[in-house]
PDB file of N, CA and C in Angstrom:
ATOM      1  N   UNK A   1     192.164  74.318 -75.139  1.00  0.00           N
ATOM      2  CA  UNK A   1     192.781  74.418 -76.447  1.00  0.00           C
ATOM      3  C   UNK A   1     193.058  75.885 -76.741  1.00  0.00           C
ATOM      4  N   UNK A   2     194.135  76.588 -77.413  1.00  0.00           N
ATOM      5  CA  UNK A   2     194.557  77.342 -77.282  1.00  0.00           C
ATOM      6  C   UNK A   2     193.757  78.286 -78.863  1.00  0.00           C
ATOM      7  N   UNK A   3     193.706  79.455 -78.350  1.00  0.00           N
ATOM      8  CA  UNK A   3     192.461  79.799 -79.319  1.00  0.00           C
ATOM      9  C   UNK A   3     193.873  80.842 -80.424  1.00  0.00           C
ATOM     10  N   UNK A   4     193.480  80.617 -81.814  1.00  0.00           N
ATOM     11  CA  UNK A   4     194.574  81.243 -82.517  1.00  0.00           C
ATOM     12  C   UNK A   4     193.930  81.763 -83.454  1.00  0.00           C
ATOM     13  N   UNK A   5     192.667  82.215 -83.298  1.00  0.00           N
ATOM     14  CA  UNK A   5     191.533  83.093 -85.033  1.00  0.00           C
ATOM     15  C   UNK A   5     192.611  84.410 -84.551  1.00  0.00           C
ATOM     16  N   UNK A   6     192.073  84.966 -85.767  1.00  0.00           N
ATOM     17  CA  UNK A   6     191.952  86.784 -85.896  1.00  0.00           C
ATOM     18  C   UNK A   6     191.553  87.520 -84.928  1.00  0.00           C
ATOM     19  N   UNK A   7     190.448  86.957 -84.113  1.00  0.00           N
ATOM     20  CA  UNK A   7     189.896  87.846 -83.085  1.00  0.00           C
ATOM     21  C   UNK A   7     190.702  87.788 -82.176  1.00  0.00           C
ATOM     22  N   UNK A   8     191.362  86.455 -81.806  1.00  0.00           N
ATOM     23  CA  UNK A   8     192.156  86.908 -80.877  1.00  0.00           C
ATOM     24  C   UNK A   8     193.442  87.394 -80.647  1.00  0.00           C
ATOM     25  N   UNK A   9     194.229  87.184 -81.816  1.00  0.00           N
ATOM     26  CA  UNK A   9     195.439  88.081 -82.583  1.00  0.00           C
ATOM     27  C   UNK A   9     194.796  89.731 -82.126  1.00  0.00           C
ATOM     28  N   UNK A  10     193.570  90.328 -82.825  1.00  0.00           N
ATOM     29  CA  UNK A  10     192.991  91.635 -82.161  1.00  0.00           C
ATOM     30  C   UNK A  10     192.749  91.682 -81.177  1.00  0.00           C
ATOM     31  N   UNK A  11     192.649  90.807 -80.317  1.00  0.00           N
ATOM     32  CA  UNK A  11     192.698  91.265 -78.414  1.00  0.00           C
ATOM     33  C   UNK A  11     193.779  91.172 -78.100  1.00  0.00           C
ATOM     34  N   UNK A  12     194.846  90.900 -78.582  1.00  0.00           N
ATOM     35  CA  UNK A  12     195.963  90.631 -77.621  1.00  0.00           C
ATOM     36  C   UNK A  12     196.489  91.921 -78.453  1.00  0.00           C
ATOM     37  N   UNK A  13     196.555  92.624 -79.487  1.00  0.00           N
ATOM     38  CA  UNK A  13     196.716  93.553 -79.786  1.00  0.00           C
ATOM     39  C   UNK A  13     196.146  94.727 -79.179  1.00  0.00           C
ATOM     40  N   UNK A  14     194.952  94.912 -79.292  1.00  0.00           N
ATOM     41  CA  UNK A  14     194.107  95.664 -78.020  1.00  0.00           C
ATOM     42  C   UNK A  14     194.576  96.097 -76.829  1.00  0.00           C
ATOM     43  N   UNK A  15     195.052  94.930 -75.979  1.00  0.00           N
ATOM     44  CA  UNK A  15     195.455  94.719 -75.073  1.00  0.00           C
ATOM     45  C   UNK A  15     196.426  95.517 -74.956  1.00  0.00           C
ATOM     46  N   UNK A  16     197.534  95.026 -76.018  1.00  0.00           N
ATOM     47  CA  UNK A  16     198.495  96.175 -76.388  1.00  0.00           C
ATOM     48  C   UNK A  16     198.820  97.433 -76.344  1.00  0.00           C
ATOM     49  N   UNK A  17     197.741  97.556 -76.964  1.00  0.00           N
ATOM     50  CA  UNK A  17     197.700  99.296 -77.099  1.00  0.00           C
ATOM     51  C   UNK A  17     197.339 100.180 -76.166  1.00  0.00           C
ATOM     52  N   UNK A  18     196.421  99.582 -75.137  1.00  0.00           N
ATOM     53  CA  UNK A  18     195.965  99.958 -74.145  1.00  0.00           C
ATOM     54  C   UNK A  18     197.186 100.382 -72.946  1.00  0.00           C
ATOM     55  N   UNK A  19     197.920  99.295 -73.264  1.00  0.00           N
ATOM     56  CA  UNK A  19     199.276  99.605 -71.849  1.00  0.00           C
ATOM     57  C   UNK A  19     200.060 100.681 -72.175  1.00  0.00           C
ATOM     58  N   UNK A  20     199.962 100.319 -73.689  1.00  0.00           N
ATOM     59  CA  UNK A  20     201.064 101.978 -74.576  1.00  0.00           C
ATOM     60  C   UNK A  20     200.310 103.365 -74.030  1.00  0.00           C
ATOM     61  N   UNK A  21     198.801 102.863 -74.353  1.00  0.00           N
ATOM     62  CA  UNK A  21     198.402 104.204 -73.978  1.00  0.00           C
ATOM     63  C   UNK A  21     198.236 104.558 -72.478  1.00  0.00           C
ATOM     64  N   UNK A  22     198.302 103.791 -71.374  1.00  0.00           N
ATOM     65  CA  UNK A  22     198.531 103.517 -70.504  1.00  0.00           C
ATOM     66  C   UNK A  22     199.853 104.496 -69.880  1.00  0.00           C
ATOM     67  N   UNK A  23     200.834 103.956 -70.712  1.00  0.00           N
ATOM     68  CA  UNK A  23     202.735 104.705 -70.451  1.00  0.00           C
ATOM     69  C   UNK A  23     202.615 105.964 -71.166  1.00  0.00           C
ATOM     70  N   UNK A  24     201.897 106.351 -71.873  1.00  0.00           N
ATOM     71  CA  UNK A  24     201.794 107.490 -73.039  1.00  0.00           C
ATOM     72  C   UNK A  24     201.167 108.951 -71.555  1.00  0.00           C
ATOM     73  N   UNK A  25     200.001 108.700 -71.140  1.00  0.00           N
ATOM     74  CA  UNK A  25     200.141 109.721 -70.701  1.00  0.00           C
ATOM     75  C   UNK A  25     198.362 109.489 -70.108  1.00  0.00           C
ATOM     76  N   UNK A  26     197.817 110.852 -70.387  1.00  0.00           N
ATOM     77  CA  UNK A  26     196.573 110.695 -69.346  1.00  0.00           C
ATOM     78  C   UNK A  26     196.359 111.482 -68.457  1.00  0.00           C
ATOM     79  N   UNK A  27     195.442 111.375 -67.889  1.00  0.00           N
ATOM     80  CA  UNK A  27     195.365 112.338 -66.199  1.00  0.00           C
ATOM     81  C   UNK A  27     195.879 111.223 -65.145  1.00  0.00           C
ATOM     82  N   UNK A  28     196.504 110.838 -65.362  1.00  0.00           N
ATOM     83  CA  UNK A  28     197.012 109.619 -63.732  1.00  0.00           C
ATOM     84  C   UNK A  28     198.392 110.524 -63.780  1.00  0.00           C
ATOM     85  N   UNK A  29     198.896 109.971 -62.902  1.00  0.00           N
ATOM     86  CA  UNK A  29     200.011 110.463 -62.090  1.00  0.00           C
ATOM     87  C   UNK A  29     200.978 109.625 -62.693  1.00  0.00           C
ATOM     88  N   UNK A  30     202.053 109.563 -62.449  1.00  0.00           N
ATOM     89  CA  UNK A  30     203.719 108.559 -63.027  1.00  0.00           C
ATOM     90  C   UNK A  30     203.459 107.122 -62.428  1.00  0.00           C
ATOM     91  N   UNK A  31     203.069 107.509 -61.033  1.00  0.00           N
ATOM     92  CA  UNK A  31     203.202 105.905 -60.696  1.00  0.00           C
ATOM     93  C   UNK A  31     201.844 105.129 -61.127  1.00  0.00           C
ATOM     94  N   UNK A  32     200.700 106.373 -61.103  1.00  0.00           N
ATOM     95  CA  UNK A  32     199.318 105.344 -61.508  1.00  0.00           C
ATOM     96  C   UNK A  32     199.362 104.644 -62.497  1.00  0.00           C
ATOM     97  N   UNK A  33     199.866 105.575 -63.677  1.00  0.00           N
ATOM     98  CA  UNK A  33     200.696 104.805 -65.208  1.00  0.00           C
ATOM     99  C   UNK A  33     201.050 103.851 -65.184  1.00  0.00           C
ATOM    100  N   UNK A  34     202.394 103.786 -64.072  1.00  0.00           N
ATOM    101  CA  UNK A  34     203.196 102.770 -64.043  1.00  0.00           C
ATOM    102  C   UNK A  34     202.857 101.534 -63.142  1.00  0.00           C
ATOM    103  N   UNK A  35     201.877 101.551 -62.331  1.00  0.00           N
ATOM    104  CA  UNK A  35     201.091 100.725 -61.897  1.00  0.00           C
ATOM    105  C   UNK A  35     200.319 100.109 -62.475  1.00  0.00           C
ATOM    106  N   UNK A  36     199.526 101.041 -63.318  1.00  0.00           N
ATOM    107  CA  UNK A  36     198.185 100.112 -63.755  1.00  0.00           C
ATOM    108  C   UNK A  36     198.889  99.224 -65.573  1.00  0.00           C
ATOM    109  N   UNK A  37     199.784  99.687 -65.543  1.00  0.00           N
ATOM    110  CA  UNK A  37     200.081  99.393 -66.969  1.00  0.00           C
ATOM    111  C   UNK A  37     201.220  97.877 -66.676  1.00  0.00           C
ATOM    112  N   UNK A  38     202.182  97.764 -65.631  1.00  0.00           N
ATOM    113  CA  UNK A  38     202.126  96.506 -65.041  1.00  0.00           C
ATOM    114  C   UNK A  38     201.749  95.527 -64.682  1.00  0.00           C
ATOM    115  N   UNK A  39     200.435  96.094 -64.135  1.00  0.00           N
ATOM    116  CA  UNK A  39     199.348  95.016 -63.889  1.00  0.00           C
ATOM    117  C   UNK A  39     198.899  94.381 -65.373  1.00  0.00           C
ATOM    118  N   UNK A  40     198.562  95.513 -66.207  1.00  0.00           N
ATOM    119  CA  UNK A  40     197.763  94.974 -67.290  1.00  0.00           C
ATOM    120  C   UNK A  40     199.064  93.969 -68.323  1.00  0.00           C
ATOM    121  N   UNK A  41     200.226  94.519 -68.023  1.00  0.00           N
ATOM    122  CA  UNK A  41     201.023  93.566 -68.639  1.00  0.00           C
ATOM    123  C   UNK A  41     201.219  92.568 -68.584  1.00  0.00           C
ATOM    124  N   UNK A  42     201.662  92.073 -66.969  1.00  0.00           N
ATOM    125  CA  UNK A  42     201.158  91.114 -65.951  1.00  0.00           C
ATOM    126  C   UNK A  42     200.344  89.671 -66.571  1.00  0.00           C
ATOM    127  N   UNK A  43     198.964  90.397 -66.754  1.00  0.00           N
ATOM    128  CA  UNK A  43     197.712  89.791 -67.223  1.00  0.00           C
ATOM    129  C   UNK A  43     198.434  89.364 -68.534  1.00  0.00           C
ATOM    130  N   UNK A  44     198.718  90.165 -69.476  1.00  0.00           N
ATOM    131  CA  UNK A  44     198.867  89.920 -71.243  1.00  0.00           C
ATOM    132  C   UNK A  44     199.824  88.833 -70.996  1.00  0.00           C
ATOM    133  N   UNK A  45     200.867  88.854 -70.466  1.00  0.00           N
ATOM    134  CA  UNK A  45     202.227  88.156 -70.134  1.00  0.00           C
ATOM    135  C   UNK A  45     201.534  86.165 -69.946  1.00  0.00           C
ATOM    136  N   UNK A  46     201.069  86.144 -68.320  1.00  0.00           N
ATOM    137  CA  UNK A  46     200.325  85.117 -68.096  1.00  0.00           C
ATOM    138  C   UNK A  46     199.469  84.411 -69.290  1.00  0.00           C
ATOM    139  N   UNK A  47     198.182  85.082 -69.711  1.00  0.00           N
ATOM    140  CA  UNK A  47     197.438  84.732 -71.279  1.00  0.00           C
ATOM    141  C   UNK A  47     198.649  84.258 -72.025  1.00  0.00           C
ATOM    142  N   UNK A  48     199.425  84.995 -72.596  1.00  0.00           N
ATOM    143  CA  UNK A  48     200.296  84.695 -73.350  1.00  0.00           C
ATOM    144  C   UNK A  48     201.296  83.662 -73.258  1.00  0.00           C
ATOM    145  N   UNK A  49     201.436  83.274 -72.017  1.00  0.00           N
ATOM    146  CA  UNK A  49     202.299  82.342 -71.560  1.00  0.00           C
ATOM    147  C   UNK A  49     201.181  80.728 -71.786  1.00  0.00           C
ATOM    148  N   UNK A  50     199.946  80.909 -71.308  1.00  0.00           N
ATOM    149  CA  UNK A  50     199.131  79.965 -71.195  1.00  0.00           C
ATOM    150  C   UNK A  50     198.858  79.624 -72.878  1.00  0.00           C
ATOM    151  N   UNK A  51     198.253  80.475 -73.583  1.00  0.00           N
ATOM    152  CA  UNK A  51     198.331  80.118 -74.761  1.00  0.00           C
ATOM    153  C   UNK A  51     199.769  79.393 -75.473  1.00  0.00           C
ATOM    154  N   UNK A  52     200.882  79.680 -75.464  1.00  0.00           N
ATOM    155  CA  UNK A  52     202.293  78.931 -76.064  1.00  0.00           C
ATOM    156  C   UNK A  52     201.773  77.590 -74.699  1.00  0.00           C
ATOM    157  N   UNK A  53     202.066  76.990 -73.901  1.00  0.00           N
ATOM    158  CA  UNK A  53     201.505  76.123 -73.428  1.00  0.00           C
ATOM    159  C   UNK A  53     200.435  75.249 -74.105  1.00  0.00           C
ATOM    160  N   UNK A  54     199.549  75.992 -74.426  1.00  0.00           N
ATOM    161  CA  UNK A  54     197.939  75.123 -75.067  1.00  0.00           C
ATOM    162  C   UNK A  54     198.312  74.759 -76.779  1.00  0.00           C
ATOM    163  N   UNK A  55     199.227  75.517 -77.251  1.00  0.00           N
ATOM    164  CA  UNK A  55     199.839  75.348 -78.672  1.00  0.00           C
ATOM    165  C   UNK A  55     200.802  74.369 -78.566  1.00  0.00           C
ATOM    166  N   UNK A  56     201.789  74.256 -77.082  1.00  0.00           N
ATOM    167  CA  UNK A  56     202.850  73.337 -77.673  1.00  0.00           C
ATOM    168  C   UNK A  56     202.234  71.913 -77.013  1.00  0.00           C
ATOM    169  N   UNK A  57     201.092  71.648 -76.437  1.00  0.00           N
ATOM    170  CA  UNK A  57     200.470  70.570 -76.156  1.00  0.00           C
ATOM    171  C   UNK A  57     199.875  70.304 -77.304  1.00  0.00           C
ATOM    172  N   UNK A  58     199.147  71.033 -77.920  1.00  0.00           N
ATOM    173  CA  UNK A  58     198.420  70.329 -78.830  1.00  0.00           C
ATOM    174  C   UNK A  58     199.631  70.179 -80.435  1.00  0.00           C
ATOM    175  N   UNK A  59     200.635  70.732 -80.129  1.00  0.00           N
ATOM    176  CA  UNK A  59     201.328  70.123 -81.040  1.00  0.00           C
ATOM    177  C   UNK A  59     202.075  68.943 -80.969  1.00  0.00           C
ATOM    178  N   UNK A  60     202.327  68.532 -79.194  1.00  0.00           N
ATOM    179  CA  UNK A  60     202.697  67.181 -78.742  1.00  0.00           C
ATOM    180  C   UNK A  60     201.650  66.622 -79.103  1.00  0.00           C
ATOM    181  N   UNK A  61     200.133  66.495 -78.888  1.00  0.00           N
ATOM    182  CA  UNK A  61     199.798  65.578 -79.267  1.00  0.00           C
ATOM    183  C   UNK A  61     199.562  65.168 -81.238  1.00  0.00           C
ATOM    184  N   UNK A  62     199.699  66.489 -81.597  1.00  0.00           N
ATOM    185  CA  UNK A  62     199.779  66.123 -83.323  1.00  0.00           C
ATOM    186  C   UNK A  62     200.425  65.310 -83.407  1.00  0.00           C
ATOM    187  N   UNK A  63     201.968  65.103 -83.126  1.00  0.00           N
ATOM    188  CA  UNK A  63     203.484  64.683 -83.756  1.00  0.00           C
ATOM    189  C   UNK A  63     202.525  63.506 -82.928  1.00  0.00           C
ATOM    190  N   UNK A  64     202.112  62.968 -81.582  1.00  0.00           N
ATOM    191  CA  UNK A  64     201.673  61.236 -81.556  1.00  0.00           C
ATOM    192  C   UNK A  64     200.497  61.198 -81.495  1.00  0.00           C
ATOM    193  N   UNK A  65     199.867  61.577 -82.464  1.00  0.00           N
ATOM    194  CA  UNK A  65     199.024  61.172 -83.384  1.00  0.00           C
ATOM    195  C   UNK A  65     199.250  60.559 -84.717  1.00  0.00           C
ATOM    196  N   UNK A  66     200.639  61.682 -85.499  1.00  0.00           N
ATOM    197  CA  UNK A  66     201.166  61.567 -86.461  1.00  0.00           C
ATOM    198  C   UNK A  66     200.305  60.936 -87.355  1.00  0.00           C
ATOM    199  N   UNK A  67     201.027  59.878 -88.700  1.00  0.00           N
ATOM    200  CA  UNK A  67     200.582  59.185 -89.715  1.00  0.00           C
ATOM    201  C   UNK A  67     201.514  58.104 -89.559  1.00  0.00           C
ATOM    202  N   UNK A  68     201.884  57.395 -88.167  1.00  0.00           N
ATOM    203  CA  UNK A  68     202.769  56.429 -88.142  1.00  0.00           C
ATOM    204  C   UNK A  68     203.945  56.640 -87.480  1.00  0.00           C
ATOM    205  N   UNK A  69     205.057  57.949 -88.101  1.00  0.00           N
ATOM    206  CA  UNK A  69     205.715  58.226 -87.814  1.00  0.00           C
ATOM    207  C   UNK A  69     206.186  57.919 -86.161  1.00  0.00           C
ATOM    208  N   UNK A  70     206.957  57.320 -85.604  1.00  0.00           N
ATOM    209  CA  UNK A  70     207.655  57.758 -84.236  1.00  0.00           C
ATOM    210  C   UNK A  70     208.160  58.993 -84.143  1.00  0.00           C
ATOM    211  N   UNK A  71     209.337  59.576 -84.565  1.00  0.00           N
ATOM    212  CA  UNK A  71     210.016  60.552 -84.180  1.00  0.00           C
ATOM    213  C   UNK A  71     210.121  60.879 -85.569  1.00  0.00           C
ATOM    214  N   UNK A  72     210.583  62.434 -85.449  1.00  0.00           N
ATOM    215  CA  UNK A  72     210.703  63.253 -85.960  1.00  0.00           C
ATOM    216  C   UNK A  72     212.284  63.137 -86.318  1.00  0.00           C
ATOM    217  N   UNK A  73     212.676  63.278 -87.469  1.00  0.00           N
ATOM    218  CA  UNK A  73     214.332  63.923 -87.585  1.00  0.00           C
ATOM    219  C   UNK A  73     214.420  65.008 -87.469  1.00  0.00           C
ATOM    220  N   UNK A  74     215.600  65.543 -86.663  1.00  0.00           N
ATOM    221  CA  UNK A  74     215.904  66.985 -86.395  1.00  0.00           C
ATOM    222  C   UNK A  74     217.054  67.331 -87.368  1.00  0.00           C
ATOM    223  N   UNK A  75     216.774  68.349 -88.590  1.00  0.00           N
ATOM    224  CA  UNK A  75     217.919  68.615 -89.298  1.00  0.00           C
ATOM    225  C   UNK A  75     218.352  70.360 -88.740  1.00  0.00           C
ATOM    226  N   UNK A  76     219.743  70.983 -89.270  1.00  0.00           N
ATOM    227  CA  UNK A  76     220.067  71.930 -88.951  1.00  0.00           C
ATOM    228  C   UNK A  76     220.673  72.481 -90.434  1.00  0.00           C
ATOM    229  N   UNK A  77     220.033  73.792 -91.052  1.00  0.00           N
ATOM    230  CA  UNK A  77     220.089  74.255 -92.263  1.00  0.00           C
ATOM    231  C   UNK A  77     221.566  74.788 -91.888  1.00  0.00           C
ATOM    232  N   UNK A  78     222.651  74.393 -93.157  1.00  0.00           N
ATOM    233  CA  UNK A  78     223.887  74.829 -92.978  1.00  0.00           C
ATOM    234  C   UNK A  78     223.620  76.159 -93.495  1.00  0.00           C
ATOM    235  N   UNK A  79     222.930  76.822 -93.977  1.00  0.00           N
ATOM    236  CA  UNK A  79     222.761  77.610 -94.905  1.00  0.00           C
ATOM    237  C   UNK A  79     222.566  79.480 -93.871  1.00  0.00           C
ATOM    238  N   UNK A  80     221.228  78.858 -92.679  1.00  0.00           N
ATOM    239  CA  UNK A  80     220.721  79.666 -92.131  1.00  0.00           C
ATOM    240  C   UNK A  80     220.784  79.044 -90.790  1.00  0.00           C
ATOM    241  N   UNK A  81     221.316  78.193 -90.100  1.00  0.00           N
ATOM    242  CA  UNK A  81     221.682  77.484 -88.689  1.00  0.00           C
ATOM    243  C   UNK A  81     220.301  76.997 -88.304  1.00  0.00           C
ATOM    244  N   UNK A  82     218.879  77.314 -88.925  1.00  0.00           N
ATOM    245  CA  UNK A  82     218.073  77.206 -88.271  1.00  0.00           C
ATOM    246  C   UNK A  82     217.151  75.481 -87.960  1.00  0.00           C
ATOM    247  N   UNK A  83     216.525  74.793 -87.214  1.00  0.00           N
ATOM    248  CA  UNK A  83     216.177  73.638 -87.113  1.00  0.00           C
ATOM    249  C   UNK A  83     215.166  73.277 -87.918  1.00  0.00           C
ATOM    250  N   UNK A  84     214.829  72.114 -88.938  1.00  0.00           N
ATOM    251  CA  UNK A  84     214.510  71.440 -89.333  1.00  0.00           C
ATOM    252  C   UNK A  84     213.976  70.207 -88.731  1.00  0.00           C
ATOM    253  N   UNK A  85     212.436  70.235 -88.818  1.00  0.00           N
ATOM    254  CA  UNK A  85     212.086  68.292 -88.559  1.00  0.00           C
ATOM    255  C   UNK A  85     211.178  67.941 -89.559  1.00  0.00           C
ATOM    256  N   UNK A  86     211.930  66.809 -89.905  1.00  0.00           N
ATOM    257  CA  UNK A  86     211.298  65.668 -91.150  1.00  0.00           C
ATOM    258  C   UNK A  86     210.618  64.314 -90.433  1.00  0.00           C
ATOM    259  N   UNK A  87     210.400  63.968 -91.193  1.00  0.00           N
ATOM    260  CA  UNK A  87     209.174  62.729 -91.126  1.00  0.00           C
ATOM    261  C   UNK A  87     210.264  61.781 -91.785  1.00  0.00           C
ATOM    262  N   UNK A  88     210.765  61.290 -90.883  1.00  0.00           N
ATOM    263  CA  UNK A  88     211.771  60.291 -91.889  1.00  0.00           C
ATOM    264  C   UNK A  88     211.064  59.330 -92.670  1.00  0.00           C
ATOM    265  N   UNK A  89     209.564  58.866 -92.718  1.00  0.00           N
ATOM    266  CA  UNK A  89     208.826  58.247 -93.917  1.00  0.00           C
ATOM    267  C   UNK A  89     208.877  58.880 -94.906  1.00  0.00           C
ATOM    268  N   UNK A  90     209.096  60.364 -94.988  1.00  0.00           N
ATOM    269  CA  UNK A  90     208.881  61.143 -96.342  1.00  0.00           C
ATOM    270  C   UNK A  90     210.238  61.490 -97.110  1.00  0.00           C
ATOM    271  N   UNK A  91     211.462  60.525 -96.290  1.00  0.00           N
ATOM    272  CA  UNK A  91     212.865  60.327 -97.339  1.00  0.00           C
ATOM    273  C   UNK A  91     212.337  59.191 -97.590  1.00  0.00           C
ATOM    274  N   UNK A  92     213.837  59.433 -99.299  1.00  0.00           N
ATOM    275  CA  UNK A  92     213.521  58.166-100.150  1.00  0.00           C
ATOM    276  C   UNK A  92     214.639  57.182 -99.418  1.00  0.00           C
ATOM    277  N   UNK A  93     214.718  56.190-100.301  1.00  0.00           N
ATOM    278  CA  UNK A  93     215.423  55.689-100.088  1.00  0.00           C
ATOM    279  C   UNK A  93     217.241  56.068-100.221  1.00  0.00           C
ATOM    280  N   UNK A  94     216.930  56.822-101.180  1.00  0.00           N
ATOM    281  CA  UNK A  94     218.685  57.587-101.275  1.00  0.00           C
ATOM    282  C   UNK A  94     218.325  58.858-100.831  1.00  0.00           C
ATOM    283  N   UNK A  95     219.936  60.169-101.482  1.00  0.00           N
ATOM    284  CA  UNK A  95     219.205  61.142-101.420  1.00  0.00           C
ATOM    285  C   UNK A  95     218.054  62.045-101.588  1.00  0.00           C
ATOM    286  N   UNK A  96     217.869  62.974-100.979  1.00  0.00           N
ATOM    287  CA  UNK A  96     216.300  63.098-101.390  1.00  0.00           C
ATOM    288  C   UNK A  96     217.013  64.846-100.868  1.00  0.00           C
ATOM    289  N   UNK A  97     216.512  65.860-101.721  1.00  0.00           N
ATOM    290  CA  UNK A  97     216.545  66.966-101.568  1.00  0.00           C
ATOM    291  C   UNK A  97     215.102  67.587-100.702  1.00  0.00           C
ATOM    292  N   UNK A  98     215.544  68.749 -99.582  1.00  0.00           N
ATOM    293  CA  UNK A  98     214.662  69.128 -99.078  1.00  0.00           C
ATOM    294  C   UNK A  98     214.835  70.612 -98.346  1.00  0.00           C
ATOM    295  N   UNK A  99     213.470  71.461 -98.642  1.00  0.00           N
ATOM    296  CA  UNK A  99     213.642  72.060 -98.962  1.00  0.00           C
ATOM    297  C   UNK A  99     214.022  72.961 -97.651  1.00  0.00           C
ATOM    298  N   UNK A 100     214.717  73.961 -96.933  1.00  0.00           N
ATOM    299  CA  UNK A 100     214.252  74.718 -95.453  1.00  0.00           C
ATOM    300  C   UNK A 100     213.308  75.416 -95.791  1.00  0.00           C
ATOM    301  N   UNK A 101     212.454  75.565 -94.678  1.00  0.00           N
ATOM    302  CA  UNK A 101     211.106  76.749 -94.377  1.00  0.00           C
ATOM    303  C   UNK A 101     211.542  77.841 -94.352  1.00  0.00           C
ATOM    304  N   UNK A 102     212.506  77.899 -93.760  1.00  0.00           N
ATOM    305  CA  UNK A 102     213.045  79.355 -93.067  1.00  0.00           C
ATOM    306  C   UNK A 102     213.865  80.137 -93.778  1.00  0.00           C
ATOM    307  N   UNK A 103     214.435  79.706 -94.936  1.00  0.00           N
ATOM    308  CA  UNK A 103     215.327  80.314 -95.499  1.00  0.00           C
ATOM    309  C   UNK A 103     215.089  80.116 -96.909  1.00  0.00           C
ATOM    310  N   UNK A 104     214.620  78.674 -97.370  1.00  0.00           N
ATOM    311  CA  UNK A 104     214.386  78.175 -99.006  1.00  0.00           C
ATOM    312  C   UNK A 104     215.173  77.158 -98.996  1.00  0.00           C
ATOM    313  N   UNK A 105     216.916  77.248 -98.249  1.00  0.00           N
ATOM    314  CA  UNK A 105     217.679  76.656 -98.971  1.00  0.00           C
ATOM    315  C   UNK A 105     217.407  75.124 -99.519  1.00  0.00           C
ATOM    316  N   UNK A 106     217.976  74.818-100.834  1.00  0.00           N
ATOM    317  CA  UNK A 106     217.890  73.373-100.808  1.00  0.00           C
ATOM    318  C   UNK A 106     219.141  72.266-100.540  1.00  0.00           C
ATOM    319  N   UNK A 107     218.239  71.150 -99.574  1.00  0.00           N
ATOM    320  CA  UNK A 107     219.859  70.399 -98.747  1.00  0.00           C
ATOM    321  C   UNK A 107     219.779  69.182 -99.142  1.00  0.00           C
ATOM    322  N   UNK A 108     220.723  68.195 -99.378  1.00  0.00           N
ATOM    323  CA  UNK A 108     220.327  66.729 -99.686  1.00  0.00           C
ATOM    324  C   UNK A 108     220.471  66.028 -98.529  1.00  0.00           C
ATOM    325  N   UNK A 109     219.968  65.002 -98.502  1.00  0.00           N
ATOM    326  CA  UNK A 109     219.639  64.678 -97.296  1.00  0.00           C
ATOM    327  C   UNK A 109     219.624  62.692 -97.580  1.00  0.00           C
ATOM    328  N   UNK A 110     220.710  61.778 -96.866  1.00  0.00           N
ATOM    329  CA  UNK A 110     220.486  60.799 -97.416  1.00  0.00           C
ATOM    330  C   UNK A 110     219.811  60.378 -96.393  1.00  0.00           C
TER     331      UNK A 110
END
């Protein structure tokens, strides 16, 4: 399961800073820099890749788990292009206004 506290937001930041300071300078040489700060990217890159993995599994299994729901509706905000998914249990029966995350806008939606 993919770990998402504070602490680890501060290690992967850590991590961060370390490669900057890494490219920044030091007693190593150009390529030791540029060696060891690859590697360590390398590492951050992989973690980072594995974690979005362990997040978008456990968000496959949220959506079938759900509250019933089968599928998801996919809307697209005319407003801000960006994607939208609804719970088509949570339209009414007519229009039903709703709201985007990403932008505010409000869209009707029959």
């Amino acid at each position: 399961m993919a770990r998402s506290d504070p602490e680890s937001q501060q290690e992967i930041d850590g991590r961060l800073e370390y490669v900057r300071g890494l490219l920044e300078g030091g007693e190593l040489t150009d390529d030791e820099r540029r060696d060891r700060a690859l590697s360590r990217l390398a590492d951050l890159v992989s973690d980072l890749a594995a974690e979005v993995r362990d997040l978008r599994a456990e968000i496959g299994e949220l959506r079938a788990r759900g509250n019933g729901a089968a599928l998801m509706e996919t809307l697209y905000c005319p407003a801000c292009g960006r994607q939208i998914e609804l719970d088509p249990a949570s339209l009414g029966p007519g229009p039903t206004d709703v709201v985007c995350l990403h932008c505010r806008a409000v869209l009707e939606v029959e």
